[in-house]
N, C-alpha and C. Protein backbone atom coordinates (compact mmCIF):
# COMPACT_ATOMS: atom_id res chain seq x y z
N UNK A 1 3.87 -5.14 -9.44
CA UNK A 1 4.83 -5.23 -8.33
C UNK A 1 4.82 -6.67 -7.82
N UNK A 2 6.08 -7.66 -7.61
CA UNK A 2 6.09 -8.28 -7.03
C UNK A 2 5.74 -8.70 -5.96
N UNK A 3 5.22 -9.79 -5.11
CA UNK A 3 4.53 -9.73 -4.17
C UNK A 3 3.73 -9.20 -3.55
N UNK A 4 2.71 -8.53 -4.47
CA UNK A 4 1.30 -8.33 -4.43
C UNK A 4 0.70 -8.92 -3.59
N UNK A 5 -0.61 -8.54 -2.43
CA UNK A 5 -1.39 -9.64 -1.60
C UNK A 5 -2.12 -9.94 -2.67
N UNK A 6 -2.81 -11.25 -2.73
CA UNK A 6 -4.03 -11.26 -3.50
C UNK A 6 -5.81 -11.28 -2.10
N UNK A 7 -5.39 -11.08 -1.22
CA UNK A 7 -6.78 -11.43 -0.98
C UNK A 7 -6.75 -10.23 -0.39
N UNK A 8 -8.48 -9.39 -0.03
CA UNK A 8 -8.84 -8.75 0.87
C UNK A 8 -7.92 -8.26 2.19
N UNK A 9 -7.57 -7.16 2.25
CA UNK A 9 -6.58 -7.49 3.63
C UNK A 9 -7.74 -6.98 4.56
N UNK A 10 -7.69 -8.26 5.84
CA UNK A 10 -7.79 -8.47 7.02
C UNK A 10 -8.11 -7.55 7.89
N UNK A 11 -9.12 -7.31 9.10
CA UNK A 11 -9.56 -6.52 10.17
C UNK A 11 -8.10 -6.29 10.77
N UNK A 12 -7.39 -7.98 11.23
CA UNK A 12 -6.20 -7.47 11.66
C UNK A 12 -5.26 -6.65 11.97
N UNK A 13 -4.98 -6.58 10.03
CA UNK A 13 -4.09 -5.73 9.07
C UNK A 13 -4.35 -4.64 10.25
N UNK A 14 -5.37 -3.54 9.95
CA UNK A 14 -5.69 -2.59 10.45
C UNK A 14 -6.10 -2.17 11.94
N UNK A 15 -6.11 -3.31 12.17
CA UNK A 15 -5.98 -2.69 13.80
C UNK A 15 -4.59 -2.91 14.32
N UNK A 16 -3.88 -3.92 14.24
CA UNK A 16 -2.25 -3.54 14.21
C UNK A 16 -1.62 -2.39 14.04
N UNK A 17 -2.55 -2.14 13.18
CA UNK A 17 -1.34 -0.97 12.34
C UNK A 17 -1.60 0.36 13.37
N UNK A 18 -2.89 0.80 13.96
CA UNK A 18 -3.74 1.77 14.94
C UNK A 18 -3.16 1.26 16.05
N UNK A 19 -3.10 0.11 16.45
CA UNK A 19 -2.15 -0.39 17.81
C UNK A 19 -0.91 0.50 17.93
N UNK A 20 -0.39 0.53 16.85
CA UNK A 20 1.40 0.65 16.91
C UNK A 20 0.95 2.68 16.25
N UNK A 21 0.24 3.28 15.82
CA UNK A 21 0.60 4.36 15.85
C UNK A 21 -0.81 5.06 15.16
N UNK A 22 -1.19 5.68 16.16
CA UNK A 22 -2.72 6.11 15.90
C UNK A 22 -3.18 7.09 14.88
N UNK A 23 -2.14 7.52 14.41
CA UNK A 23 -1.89 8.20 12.97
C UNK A 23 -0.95 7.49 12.10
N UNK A 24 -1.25 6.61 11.52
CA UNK A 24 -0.47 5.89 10.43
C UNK A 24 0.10 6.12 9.48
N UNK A 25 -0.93 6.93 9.00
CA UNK A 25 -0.69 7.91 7.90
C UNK A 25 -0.53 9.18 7.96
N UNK A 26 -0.13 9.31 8.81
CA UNK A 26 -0.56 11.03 8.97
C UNK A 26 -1.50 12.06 8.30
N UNK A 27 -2.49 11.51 8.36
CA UNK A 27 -3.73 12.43 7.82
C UNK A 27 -3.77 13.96 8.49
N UNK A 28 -3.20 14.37 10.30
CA UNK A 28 -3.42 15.06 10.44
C UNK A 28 -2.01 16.17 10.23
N UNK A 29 -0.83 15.68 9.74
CA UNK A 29 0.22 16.54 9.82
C UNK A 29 0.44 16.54 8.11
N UNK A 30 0.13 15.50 7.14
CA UNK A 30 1.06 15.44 5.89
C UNK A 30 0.48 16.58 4.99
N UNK A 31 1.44 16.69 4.35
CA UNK A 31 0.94 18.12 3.41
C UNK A 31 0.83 17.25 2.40
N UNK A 32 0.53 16.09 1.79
CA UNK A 32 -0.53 15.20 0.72
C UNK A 32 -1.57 15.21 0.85
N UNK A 33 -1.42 14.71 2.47
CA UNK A 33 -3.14 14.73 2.58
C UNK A 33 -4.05 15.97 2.62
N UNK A 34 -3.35 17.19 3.46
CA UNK A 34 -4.40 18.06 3.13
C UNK A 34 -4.38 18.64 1.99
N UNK A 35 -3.42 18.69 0.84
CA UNK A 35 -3.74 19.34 -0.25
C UNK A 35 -4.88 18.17 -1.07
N UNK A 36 -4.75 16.57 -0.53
CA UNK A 36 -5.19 15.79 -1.49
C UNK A 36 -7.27 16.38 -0.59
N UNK A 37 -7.10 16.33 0.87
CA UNK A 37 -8.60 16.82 1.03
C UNK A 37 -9.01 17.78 0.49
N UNK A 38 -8.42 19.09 0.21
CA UNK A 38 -8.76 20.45 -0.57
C UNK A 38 -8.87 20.19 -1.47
N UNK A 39 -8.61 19.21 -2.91
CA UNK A 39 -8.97 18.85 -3.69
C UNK A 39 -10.11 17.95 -3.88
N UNK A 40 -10.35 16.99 -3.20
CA UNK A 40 -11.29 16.47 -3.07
C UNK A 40 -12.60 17.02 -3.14
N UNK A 41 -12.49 18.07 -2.03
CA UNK A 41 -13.70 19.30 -1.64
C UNK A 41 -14.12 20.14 -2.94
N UNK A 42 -13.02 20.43 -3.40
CA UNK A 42 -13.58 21.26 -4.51
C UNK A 42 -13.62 20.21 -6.08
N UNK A 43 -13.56 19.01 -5.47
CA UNK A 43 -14.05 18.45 -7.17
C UNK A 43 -15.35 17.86 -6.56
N UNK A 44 -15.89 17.94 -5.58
CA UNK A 44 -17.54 18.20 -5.88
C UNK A 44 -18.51 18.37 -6.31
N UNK A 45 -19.31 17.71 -7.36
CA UNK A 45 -19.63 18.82 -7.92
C UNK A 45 -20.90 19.55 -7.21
N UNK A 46 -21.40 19.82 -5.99
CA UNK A 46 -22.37 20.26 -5.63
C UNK A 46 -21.93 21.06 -4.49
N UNK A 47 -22.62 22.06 -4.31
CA UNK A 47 -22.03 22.36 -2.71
C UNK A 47 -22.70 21.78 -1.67
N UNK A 48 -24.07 21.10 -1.88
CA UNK A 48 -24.37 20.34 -0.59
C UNK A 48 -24.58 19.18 -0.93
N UNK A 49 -24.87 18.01 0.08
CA UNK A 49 -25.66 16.50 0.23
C UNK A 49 -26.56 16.36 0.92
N UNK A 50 -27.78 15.56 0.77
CA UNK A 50 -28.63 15.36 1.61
C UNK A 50 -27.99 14.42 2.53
N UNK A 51 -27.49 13.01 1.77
CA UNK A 51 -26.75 12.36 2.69
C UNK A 51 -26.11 11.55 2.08
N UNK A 52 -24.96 11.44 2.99
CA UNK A 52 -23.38 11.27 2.69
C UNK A 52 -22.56 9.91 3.23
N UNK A 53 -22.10 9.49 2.34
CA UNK A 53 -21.60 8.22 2.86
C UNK A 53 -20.12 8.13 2.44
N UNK A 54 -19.43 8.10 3.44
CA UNK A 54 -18.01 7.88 3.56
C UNK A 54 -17.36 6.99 3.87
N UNK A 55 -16.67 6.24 3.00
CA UNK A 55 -16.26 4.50 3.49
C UNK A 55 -14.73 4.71 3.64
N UNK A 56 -14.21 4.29 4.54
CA UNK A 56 -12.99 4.49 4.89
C UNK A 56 -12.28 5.81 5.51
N UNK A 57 -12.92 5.93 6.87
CA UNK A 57 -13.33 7.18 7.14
C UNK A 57 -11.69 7.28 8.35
N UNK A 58 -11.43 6.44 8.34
CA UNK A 58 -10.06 6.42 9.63
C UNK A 58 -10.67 6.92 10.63
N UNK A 59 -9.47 8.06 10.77
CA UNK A 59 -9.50 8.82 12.11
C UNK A 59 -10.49 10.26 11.87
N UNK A 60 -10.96 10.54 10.86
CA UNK A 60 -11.85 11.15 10.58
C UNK A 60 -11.66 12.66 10.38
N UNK A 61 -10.63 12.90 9.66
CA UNK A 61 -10.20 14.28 9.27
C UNK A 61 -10.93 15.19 8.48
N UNK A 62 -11.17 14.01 7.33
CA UNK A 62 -11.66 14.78 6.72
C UNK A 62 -13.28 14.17 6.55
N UNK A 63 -13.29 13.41 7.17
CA UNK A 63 -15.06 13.82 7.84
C UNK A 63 -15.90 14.70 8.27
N UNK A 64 -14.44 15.29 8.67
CA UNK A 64 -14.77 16.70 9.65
C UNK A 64 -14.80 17.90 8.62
N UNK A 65 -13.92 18.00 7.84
CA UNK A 65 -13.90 18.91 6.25
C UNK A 65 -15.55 18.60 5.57
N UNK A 66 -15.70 16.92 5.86
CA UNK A 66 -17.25 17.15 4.51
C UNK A 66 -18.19 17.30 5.35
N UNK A 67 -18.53 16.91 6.64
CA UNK A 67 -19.60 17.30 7.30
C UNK A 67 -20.76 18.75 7.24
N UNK A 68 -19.79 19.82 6.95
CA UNK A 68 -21.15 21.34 6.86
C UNK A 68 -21.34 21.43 5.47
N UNK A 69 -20.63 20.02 4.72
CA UNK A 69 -21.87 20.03 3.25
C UNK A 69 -22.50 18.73 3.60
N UNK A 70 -23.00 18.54 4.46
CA UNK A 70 -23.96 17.16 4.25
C UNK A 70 -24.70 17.20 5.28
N UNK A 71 -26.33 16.91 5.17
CA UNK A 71 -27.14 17.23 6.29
C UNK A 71 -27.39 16.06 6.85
N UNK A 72 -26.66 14.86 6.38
CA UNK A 72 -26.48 13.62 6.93
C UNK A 72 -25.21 12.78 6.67
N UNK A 73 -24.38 12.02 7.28
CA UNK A 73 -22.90 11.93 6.32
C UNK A 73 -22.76 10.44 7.85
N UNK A 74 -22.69 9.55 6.98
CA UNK A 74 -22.21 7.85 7.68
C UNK A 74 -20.72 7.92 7.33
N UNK A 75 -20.13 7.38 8.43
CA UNK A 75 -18.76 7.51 8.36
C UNK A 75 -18.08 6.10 8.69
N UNK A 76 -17.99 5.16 8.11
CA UNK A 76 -17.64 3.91 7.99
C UNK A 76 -16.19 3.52 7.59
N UNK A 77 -15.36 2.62 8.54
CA UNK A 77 -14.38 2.04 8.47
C UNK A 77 -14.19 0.81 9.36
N UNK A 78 -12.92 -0.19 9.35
CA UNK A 78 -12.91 -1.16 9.45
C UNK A 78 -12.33 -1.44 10.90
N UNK A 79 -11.48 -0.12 11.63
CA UNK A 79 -10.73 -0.29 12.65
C UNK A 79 -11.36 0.57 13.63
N UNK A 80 -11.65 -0.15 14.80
CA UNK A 80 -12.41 0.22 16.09
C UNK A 80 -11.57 1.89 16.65
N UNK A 81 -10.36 1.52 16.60
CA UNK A 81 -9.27 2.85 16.73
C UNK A 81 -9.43 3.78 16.34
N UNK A 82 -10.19 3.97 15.24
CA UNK A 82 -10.03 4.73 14.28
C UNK A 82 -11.39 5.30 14.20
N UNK A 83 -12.28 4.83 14.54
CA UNK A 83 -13.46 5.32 14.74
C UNK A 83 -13.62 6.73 15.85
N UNK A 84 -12.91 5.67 17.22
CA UNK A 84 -12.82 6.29 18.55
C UNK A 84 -12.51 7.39 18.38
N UNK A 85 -11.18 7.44 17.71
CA UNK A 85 -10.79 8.68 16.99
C UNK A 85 -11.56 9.91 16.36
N UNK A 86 -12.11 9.58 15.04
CA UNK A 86 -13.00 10.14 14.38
C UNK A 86 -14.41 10.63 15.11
N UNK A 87 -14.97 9.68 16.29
CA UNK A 87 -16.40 10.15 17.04
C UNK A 87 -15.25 11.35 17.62
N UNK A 88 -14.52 11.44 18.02
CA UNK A 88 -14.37 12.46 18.93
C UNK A 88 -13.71 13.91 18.20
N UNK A 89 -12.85 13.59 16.83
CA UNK A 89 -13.01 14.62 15.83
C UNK A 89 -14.05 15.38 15.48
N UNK A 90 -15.24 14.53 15.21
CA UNK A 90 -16.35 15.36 14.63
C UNK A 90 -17.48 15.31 15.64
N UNK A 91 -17.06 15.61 16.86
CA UNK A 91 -18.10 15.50 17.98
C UNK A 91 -19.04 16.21 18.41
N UNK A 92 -18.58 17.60 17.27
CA UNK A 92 -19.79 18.80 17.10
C UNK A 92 -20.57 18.55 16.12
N UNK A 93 -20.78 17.63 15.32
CA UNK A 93 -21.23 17.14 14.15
C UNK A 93 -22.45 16.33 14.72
N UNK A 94 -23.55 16.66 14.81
CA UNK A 94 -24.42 15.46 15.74
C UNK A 94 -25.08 14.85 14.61
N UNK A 95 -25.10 15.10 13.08
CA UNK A 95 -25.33 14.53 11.84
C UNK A 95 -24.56 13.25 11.59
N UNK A 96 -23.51 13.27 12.09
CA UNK A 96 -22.67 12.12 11.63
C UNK A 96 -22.46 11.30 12.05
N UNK A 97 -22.86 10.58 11.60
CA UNK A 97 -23.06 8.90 12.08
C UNK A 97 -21.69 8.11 11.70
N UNK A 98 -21.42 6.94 12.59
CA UNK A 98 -20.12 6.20 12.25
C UNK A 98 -20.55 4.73 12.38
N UNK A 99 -19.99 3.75 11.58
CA UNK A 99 -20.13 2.22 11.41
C UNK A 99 -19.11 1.93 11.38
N UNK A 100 -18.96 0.83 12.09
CA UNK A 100 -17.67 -0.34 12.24
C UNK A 100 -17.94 -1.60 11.08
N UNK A 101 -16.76 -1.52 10.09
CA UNK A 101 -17.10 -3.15 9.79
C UNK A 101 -16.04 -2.68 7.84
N UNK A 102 -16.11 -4.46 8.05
CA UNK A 102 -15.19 -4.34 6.29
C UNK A 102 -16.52 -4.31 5.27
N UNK A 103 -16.30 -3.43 4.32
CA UNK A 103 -17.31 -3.28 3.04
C UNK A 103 -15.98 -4.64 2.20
N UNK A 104 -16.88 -4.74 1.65
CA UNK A 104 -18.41 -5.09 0.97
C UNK A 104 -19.60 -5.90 1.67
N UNK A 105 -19.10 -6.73 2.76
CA UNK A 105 -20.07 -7.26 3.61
C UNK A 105 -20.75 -6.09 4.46
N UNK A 106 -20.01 -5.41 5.25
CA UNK A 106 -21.07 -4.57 5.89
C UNK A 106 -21.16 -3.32 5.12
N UNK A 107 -22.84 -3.01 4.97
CA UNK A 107 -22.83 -1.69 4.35
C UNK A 107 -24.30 -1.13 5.03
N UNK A 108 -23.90 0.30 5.14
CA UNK A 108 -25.20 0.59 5.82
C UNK A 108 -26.60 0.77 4.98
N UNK A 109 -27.50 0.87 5.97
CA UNK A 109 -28.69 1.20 5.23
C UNK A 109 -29.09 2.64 4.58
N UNK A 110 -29.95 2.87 3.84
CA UNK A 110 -30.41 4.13 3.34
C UNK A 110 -29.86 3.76 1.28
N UNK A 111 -29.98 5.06 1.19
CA UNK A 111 -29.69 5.52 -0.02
C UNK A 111 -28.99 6.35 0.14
N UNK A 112 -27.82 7.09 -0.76
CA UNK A 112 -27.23 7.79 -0.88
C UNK A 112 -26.88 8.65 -1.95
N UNK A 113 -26.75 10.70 -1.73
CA UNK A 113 -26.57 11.06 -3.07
C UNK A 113 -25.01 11.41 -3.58
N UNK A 114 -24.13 10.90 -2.65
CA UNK A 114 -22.37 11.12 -2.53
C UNK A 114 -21.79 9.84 -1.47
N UNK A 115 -20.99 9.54 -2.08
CA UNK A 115 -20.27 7.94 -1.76
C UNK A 115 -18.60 8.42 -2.27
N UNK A 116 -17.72 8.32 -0.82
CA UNK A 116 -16.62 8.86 -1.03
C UNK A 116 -15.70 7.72 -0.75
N UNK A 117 -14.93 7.01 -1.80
CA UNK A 117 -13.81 5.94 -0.92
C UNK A 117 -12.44 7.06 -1.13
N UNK A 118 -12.29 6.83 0.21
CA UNK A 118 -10.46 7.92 0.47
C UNK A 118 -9.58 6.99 0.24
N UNK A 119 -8.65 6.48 -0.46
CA UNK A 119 -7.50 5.39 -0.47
C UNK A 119 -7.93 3.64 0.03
N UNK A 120 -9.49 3.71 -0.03
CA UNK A 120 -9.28 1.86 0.57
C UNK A 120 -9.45 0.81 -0.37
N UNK A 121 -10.14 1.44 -2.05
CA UNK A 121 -10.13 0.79 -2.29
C UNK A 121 -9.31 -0.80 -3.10
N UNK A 122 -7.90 -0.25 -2.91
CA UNK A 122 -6.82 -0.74 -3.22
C UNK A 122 -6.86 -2.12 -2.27
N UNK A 123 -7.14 -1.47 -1.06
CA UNK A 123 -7.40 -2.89 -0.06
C UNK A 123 -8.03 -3.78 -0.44
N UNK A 124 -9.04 -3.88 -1.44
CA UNK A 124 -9.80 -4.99 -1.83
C UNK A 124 -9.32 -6.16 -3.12
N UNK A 125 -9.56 -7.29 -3.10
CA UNK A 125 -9.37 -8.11 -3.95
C UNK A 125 -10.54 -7.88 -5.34
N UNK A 126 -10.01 -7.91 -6.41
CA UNK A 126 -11.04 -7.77 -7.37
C UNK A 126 -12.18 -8.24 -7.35
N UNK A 127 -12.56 -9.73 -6.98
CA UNK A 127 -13.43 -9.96 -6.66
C UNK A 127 -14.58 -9.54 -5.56
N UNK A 128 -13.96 -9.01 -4.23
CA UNK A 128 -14.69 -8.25 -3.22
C UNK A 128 -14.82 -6.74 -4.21
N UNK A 129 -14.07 -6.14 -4.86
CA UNK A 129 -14.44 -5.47 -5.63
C UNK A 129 -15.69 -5.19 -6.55
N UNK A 130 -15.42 -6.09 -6.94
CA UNK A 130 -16.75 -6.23 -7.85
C UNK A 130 -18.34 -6.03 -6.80
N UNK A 131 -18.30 -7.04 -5.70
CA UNK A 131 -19.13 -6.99 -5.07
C UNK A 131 -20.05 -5.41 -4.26
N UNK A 132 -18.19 -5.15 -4.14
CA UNK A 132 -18.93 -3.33 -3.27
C UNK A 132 -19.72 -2.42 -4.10
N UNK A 133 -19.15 -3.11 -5.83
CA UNK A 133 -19.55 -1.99 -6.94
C UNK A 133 -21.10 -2.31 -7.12
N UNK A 134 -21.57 -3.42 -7.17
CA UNK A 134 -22.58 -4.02 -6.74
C UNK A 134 -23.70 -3.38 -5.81
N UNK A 135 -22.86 -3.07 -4.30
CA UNK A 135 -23.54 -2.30 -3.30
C UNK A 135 -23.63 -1.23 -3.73
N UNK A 136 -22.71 -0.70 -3.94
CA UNK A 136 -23.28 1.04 -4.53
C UNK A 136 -24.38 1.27 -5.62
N UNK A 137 -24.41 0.33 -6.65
CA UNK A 137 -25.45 0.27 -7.90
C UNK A 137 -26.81 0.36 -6.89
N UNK A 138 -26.84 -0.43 -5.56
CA UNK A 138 -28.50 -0.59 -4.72
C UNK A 138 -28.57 0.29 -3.99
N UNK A 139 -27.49 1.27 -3.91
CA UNK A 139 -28.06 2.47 -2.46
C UNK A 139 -27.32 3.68 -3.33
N UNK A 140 -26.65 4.12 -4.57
CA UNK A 140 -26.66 5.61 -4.73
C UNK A 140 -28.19 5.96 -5.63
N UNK A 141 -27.82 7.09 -4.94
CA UNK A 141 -29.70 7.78 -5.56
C UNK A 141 -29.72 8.41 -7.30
N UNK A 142 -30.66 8.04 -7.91
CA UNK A 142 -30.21 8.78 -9.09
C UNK A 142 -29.37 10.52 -9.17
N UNK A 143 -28.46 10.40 -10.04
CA UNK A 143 -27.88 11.94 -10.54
C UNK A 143 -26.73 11.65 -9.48
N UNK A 144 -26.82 10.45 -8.02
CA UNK A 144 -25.59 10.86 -6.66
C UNK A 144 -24.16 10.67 -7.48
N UNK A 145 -23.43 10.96 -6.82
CA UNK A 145 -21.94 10.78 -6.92
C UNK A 145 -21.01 10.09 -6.17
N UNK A 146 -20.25 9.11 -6.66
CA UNK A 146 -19.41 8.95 -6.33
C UNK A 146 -17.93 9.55 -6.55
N UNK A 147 -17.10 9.68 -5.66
CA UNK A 147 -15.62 10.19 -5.34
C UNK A 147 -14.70 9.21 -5.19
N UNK A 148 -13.73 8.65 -5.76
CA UNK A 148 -12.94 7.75 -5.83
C UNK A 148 -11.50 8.56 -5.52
N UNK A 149 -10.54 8.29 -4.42
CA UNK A 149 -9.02 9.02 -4.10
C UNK A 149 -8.20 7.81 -3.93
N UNK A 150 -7.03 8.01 -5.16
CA UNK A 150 -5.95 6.83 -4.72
C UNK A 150 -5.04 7.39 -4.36
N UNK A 151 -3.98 6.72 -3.84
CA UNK A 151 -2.50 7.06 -4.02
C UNK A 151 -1.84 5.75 -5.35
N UNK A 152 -0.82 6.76 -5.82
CA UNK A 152 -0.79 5.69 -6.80
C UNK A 152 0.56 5.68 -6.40
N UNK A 153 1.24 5.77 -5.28
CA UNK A 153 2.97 4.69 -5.01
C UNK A 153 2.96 3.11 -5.47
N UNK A 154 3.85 1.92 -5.03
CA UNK A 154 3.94 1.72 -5.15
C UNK A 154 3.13 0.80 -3.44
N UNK A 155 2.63 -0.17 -3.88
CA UNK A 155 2.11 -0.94 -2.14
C UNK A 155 2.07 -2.72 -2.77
N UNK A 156 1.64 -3.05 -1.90
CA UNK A 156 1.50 -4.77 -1.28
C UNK A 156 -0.05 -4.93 -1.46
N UNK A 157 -0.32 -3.87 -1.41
CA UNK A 157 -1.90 -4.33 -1.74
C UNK A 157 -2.86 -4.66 -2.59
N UNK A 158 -3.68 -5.70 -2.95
CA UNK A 158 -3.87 -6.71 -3.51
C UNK A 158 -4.34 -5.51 -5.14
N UNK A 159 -4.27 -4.56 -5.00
CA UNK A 159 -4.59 -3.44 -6.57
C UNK A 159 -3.81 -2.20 -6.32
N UNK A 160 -3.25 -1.87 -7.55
CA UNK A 160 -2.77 -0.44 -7.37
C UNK A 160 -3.90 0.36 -7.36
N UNK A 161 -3.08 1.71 -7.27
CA UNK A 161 -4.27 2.81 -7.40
C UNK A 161 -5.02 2.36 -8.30
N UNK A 162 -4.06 2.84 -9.98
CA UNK A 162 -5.10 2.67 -11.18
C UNK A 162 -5.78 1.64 -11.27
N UNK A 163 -5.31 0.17 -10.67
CA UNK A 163 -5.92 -0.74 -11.05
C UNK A 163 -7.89 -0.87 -10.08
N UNK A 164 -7.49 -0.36 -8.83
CA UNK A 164 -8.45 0.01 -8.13
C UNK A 164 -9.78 0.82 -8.95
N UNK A 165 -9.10 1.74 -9.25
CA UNK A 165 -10.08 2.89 -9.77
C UNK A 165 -10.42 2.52 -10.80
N UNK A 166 -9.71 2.02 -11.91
CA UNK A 166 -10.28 1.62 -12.99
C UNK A 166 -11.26 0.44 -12.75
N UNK A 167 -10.65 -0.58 -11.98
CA UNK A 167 -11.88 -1.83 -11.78
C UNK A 167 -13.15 -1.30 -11.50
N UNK A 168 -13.30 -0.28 -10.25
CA UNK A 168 -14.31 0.67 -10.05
C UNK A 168 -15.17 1.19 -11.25
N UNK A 169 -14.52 1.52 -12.09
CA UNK A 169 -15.21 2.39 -13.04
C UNK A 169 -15.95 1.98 -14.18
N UNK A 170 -15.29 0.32 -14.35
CA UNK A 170 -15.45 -0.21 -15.58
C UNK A 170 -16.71 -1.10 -15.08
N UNK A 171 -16.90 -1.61 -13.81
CA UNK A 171 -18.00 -2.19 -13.12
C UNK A 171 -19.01 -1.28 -13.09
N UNK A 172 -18.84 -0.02 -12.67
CA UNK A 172 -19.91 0.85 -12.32
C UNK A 172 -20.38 1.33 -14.05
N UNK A 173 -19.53 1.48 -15.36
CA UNK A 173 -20.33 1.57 -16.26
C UNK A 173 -21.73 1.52 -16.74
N UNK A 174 -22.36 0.81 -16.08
CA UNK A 174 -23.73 -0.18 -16.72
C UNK A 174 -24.72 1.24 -15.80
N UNK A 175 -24.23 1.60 -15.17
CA UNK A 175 -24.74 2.60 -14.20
C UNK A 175 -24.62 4.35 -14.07
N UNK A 176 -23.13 4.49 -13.99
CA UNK A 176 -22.10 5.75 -13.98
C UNK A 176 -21.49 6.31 -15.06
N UNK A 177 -21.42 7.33 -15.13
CA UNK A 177 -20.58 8.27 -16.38
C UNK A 177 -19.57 8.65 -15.21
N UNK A 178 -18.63 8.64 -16.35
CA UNK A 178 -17.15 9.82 -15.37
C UNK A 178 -17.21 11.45 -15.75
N UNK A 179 -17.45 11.85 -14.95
CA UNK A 179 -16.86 13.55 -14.56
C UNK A 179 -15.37 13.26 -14.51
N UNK A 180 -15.67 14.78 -14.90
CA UNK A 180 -13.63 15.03 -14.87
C UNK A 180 -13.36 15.21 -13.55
N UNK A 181 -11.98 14.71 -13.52
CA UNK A 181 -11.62 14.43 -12.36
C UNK A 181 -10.04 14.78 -12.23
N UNK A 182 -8.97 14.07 -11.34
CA UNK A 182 -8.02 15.03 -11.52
C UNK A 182 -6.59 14.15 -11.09
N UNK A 183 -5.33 14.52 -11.73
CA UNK A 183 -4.60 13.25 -11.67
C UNK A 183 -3.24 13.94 -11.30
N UNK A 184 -2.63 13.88 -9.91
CA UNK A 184 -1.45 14.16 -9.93
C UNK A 184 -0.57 13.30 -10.18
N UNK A 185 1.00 13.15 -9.72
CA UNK A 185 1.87 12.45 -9.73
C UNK A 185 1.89 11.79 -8.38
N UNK A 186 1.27 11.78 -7.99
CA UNK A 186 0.87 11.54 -6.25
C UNK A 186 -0.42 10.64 -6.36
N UNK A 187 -1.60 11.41 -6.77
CA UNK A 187 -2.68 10.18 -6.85
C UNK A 187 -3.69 10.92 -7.95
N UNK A 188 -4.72 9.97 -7.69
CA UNK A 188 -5.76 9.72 -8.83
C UNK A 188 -7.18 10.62 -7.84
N UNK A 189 -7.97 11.41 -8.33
CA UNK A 189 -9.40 11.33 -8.24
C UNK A 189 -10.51 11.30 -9.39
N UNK A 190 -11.19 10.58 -8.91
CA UNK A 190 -11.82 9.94 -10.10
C UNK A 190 -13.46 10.76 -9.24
N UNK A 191 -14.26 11.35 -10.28
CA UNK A 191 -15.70 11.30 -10.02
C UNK A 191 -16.62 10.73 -10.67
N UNK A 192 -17.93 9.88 -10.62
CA UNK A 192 -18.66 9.80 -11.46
C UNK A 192 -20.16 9.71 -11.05
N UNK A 193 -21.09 9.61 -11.99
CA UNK A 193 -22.55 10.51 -11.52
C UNK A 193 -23.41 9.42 -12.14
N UNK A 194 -24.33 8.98 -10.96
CA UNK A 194 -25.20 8.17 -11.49
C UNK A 194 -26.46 8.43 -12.89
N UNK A 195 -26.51 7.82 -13.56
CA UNK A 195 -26.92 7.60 -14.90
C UNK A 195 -27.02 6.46 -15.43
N UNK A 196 -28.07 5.91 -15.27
CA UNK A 196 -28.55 4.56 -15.42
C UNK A 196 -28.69 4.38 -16.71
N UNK A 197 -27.22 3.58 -18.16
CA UNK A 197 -28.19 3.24 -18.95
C UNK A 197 -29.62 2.29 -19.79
N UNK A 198 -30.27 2.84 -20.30
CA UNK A 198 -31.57 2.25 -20.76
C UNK A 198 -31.39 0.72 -21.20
């Protein structure tokens, strides 16, 4: 697509966008998104987590969906709005923790056995790309999983879906196998399971 960003988009970007309409996307009305969370849920492959890390967590919808499988679940995104939001979604959840900040620079501490990006990673420049794939190789726990969800329209942002997910996948190689996963005309989910090769 023409006029592609090439760099990282901006804290800005995203708090503008929460300025002007606190559901952007409509996570809580669109019938994409909740058929795309019901799918998500059930390409799992486990029914529980010890603990759970969710990067790009918005307004926290479906934080609130993975929370009673995870006996610990970090809920990380880039827009202060959106947090506010999400603490008060999952406010019966006293497991769930929330972080402010852009990945690949900020990432929390621990280890993790499930690492979920919902649509952000398109936001990243290949190169910050590379880097997050990086972070995940030092904090998922052997056998954990990662969950990868695109939309694959058409955007401005510096990777398409596929190009997102695939950069993802082909970095995480040295590390990850792919599970089947599942591909509408709408978007991509990608799973894959740590497996370190020798």
């Amino acid at each position: 697509m023409s006029g592609r960003r090439t760099e990282t988009l901006p804290e800005r970007y995203f708090a503008e966008i929460y300025a002007s309409d606190p559901d952007p996307w409509r996570f809580t009305s669109s019938a994409y998104e909740a058929e795309k969370y019901d799918a998500t849920l059930r390409a799992l492959p486990r029914a529980r987590y010890a603990n759970a890390l969710e990067v790009g967590c918005s307004i926290g919808v479906f934080t609130r969906a993975l929370a009673p499988r995870c006996g610990a679940l970090t809920a990380l995104d880039i827009a202060e709005a959106a947090l506010d939001a999400a603490r008060v979604r999952c406010a019966k959840y006293p497991h769930v923790g929330f972080l402010r900040g852009a990945v690949p620079e900020v990432w929390p501490e621990g280890r993790f056995d499930l690492i979920v990006f919902g649509e952000m990673l398109y936001f990243l420049s290949p190169a910050d790309l590379a880097r997050l794939v990086a972070r995940v190789e030092a904090s998922l726990e052997p056998g954990g999983e990662c969950v990868l969800v695109h939309w694959l329209g058409e955007t401005d942002y510096p990777l398409s879906g596929d190009a997102a997910a695939e950069g993802f996948i082909a970095g995480a190689a040295r590390f990850c196998r792919v599970l089947p996963g599942l591909r509408t005309e709408a978007y991509r989910l990608d799973v894959l399971r740590r497996a370190d090769r020798p």
